[in-house]
Protein backbone atom coordinates (compact mmCIF):
# COMPACT_ATOMS: atom_id res chain seq x y z
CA UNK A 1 111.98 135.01 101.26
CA UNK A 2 111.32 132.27 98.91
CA UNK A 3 107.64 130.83 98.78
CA UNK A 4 107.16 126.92 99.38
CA UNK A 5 107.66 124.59 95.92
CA UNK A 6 103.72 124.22 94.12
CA UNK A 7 102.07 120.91 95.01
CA UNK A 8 102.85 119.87 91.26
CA UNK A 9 106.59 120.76 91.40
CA UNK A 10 106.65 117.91 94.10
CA UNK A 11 104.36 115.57 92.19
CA UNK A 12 106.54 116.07 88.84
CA UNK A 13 105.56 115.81 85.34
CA UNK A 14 105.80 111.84 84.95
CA UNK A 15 103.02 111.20 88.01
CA UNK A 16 100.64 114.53 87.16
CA UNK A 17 100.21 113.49 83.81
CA UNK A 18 99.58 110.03 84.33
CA UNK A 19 97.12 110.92 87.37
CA UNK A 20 95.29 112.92 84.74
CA UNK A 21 95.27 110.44 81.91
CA UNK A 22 94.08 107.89 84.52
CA UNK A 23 91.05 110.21 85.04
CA UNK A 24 90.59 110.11 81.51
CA UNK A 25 90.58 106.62 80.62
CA UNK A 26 88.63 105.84 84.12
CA UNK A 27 86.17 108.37 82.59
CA UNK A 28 85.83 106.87 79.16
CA UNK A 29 85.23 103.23 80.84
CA UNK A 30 82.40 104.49 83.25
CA UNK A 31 80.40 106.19 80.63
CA UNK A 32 81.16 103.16 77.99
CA UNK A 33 79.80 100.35 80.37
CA UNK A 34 77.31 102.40 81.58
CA UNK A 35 75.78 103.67 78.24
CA UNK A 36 75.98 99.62 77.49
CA UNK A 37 73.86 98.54 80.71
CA UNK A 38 71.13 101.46 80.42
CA UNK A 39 70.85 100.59 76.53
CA UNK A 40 72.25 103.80 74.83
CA UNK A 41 71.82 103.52 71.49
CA UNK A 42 75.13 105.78 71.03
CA UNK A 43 77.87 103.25 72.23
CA UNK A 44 79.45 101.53 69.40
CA UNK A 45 80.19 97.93 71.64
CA UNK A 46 78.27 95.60 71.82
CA UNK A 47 75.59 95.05 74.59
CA UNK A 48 76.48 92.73 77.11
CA UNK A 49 74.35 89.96 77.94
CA UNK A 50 72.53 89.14 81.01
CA UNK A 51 75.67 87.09 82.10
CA UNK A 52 78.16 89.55 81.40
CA UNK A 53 76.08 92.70 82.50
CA UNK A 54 77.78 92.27 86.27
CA UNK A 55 81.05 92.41 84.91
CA UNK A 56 79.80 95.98 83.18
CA UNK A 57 78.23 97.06 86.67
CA UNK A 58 81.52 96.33 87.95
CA UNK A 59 83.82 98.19 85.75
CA UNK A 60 81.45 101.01 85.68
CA UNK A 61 81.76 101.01 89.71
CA UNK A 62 85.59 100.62 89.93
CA UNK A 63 86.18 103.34 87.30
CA UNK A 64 83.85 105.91 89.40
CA UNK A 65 85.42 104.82 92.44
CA UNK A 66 88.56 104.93 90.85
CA UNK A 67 88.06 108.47 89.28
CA UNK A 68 87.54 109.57 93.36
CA UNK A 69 90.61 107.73 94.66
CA UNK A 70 92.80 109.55 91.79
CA UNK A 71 91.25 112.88 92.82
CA UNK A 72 92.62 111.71 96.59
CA UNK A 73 95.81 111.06 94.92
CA UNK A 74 96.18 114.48 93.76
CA UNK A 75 95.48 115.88 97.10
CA UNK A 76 98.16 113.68 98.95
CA UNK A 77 96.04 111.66 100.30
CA UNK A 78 97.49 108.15 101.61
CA UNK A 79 93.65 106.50 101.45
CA UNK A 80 93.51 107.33 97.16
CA UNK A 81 96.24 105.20 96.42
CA UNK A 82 95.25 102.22 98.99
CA UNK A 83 91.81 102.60 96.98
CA UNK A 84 93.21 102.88 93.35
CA UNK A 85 94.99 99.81 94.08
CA UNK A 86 92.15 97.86 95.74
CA UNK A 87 89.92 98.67 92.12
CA UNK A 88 92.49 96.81 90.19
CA UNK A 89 91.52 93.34 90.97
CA UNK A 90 87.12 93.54 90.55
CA UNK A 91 88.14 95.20 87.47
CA UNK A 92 90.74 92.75 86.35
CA UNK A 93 88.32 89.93 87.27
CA UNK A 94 85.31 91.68 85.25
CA UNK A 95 87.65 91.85 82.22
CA UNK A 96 88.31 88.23 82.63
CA UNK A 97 84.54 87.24 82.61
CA UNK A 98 84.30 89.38 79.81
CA UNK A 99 86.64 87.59 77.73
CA UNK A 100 88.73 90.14 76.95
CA UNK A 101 92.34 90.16 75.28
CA UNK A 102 94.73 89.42 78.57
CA UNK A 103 96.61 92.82 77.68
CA UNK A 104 93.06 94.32 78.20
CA UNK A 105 92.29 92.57 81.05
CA UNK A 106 95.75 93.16 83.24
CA UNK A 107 95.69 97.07 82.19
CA UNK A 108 93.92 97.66 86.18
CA UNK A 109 96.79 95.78 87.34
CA UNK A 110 99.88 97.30 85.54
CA UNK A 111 97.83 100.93 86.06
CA UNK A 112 97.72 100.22 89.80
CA UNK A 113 101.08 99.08 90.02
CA UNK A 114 102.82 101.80 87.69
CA UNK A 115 100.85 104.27 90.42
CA UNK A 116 102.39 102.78 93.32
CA UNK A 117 105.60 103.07 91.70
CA UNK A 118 105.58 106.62 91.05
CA UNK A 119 103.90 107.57 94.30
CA UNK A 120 106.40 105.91 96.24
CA UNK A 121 109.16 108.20 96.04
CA UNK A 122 106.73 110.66 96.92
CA UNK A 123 105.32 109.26 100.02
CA UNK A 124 106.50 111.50 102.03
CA UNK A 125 104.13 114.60 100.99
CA UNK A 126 101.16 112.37 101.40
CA UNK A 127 99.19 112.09 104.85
């Protein structure tokens, strides 16, 4: 008798690895912005000012919340992508107030919609 196929032989190389450099990145961003509001001498940016310090909160947020949805994603759960995908646009519109470099600033957006992409042949195994 043959055991069931691994949760990861059905996610497939392409989607684990870019679930996990997701985490990464979302990682990186949340500790980055919020080093820079609570005044951590060790960040090498800038520190925003009092303007631009929402636009930090919110990245900060949407990559936490992010980092969560991903981990739903991994557990084939439907409500991780529909969150994933509703982070991309505060954090596109933070980037924007932050006057960022547009390739920068649509990265939320191409990241949600390369996720969608790869999930959706997949959508069966999520519930």
């Amino acid at each position: 008798m043959e055991t069931p196929a691994k949760d990861e032989n059905k996610r497939g190389r392409l989607l684990s690895i870019w679930l996990i450099t997701n985490v990464l990145l979302n990682i990186v961003i949340a500790y980055l912005f919020a080093s820079t509001l609570l005044g951590s001498s060790e960040t090498s940016g800038a520190p925003l000012n009092a303007n631009d310090q929402w636009a930090g909160l919110v990245l900060a947020v949407t990559s936490i919340i992010s980092i969560a949805a991903i981990l739903g994603i991994w557990r084939w759960r439907k409500i991780g992508l529909y969150i994933f995908v509703a982070m991309a646009l505060p954090a596109f519109i933070a980037y924007l107030a932050l006057n960022t470099r547009i390739l920068t600033a649509i990265f939320p957006l191409t990241s949600a919609t390369l996720m969608w992409t790869l999930i959706k042949p997949k959508w069966e195994y999520f519930y």
